[in-house]
Protein backbone atom coordinates (compact mmCIF):
# COMPACT_ATOMS: atom_id res chain seq x y z
CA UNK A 1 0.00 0.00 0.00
CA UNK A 2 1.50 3.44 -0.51
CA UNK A 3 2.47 5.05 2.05
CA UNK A 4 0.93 8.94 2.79
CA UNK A 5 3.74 11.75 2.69
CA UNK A 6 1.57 14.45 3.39
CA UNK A 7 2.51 16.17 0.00
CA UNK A 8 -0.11 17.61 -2.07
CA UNK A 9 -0.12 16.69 -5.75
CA UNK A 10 1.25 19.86 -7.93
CA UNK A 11 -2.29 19.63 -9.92
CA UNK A 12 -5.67 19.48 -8.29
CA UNK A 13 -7.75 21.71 -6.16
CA UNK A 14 -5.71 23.04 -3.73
CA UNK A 15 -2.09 23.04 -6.23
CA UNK A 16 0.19 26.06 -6.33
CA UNK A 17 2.05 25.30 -9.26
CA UNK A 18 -0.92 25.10 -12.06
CA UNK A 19 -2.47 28.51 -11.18
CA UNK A 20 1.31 30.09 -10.67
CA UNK A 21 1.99 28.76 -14.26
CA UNK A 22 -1.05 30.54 -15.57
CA UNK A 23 -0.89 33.60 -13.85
CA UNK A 24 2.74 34.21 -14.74
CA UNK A 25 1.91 33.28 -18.77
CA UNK A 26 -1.41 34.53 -19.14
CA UNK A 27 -0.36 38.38 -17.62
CA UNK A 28 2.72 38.62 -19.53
CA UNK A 29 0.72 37.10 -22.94
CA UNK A 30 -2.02 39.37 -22.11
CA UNK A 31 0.01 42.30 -21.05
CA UNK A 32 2.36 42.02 -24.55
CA UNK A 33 -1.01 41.65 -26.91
CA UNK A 34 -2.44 44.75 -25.00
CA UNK A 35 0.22 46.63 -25.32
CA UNK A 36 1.41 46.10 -28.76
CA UNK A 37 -2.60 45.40 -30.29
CA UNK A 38 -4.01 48.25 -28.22
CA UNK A 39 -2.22 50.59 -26.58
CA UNK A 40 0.51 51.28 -28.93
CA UNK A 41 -1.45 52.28 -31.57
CA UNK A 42 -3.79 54.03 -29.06
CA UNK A 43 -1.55 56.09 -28.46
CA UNK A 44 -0.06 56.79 -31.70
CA UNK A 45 -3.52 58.08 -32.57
CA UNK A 46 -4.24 60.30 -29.19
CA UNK A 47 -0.55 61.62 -30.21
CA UNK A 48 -1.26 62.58 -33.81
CA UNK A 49 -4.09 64.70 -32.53
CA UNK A 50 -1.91 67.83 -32.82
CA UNK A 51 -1.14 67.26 -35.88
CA UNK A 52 -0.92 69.53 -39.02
CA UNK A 53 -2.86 68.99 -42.60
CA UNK A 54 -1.00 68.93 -45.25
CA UNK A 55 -1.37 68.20 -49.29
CA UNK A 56 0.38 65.28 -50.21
CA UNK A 57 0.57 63.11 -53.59
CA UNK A 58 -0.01 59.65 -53.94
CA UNK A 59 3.24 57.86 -55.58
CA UNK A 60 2.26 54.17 -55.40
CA UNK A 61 -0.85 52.16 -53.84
CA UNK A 62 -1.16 48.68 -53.51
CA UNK A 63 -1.49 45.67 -51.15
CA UNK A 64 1.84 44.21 -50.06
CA UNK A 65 3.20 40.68 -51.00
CA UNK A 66 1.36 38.68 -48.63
CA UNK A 67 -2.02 40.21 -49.57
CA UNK A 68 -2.69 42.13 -46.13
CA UNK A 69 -1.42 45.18 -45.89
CA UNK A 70 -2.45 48.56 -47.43
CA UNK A 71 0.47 49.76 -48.80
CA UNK A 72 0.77 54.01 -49.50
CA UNK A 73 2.88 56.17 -50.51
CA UNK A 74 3.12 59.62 -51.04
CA UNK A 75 5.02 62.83 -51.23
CA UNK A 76 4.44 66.01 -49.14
CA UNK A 77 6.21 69.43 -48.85
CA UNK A 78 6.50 70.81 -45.22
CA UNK A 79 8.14 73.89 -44.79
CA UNK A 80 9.70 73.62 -48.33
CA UNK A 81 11.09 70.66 -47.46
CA UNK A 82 9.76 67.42 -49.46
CA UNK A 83 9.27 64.09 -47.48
CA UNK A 84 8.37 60.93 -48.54
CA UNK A 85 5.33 59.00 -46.88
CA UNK A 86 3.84 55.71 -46.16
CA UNK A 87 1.50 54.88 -43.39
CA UNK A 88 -1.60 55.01 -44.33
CA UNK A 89 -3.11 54.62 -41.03
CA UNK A 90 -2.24 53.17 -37.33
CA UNK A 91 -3.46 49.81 -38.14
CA UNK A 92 -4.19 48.36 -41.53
CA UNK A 93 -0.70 49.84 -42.32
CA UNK A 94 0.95 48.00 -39.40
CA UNK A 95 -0.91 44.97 -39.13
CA UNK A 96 -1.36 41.48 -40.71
CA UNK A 97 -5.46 41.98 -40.66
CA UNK A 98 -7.80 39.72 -42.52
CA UNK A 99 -11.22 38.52 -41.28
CA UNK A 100 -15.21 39.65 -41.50
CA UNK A 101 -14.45 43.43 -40.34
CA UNK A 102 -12.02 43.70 -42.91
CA UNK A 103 -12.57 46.92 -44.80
CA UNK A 104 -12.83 46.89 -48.37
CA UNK A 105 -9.19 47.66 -49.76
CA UNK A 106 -10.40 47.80 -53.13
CA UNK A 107 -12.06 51.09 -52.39
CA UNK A 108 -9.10 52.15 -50.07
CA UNK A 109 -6.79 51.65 -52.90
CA UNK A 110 -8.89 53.33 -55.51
CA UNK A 111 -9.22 56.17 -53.30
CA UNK A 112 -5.33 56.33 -53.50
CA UNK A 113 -4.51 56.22 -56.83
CA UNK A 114 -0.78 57.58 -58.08
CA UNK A 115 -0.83 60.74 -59.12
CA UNK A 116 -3.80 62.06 -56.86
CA UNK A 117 -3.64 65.07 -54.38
CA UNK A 118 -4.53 64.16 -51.12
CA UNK A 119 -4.30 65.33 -47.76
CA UNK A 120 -2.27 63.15 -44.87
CA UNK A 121 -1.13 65.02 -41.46
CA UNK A 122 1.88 65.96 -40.20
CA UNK A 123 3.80 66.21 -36.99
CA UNK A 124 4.91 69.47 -36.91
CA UNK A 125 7.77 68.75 -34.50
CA UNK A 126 9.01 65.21 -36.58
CA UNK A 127 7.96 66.60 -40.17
CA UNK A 128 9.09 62.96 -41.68
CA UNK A 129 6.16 61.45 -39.42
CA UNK A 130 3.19 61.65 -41.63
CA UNK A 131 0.13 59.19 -41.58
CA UNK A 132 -3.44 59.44 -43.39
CA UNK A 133 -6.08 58.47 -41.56
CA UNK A 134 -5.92 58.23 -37.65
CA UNK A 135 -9.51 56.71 -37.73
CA UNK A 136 -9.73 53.81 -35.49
CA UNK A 137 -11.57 50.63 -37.03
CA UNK A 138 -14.22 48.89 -34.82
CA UNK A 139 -12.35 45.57 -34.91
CA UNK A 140 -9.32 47.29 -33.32
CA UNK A 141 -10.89 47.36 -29.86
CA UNK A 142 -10.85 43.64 -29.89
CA UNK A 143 -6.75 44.40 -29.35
CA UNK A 144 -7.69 46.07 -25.88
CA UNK A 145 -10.54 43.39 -24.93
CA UNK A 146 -9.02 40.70 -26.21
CA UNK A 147 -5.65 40.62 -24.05
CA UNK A 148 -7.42 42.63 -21.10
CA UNK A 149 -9.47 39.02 -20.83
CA UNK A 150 -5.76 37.16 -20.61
CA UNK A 151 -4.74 39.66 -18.09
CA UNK A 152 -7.69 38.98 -16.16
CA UNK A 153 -7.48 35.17 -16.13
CA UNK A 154 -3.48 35.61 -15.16
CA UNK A 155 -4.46 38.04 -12.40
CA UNK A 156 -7.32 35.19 -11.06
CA UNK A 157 -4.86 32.94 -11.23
CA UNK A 158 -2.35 34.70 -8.96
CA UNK A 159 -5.25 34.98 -6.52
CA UNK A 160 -6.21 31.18 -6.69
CA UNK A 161 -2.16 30.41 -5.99
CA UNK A 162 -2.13 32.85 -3.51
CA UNK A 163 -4.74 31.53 -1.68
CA UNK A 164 -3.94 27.49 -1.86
CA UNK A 165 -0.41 29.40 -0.40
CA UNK A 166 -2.08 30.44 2.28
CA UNK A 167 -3.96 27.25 2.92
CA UNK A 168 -0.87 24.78 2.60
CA UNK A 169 0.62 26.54 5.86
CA UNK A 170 -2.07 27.73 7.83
């Protein structure tokens, strides 16, 4: 017969390791997919708030190699200085993005043909920082829920370790 050690299994109800595991993976998985998916480009839009219009004209448009990227570019004057452009926006430019809430590049791209005048924005203090559109796209809010979910389960997790802590020497 074996013979009880006292030990508690590393697995099961009352483990430490499991939920330690989980709480140290899920927060740091979360916490890099919020950060880069969400608040990264949150911020780059909050930031480009201040700044400037400027006319700009459209050298190339396409979609890149892969087939999922928007790719733009374009050439503006600032200050009688001519720059060369090509983010389009904060996200489709940046990301790998294919699914239902896709936008319709088509109509992105014939928007941007070569040769056209448009109008991208500026940052008046980093003139070669120019974007497009700082719109944000609906599905781009799944990049703050999303990870904020694996943050949450990592966080729960710390609290169920925590606790079978407390009860293994109490």
């Amino acid at each position: 017969m074996a013979e009880n050690t006292g030990k508690q299994p590393s697995w099961g109800k009352n483990s430490i390791g499991t939920p330690l595991f989980f709480c140290v993976f899920f927060t740091i998985f979360g916490g890099f997919l919020w950060l880069v998916f969400g608040l990264i480009p949150l911020y780059q839009v909050i930031r480009s708030s201040s700044w400037v219009p400027c006319s700009a004209v459209v050298t190339f448009s396409g979609i890149s190699r892969d087939g999922r990227r928007i790719i733009v570019e374009y050439d503006y004057v600032w200050k009688d200085q001519k720059f060369q452009g090509d983010r389009y926006d904060f996200y489709l430019s940046r990301f790998r993005h294919r699914g239902p809430g896709e936008p319709n590049r088509e109509k992105i791209l014939e928007s941007y043909s070569p040769g056209r005048e448009i109008e991208c924005l500026v940052n008046p203090d980093k003139p070669s920082e120019a974007v497009i559109s700082r719109k944000i796209p609906w599905w781009a809010w799944a990049g703050m829920v999303i990870p904020a979910i694996f943050v949450a389960v990592g966080i729960n997790s710390g609290r169920t370790a925590l606790r079978n802590i407390r009860k293994k020497f109490t």
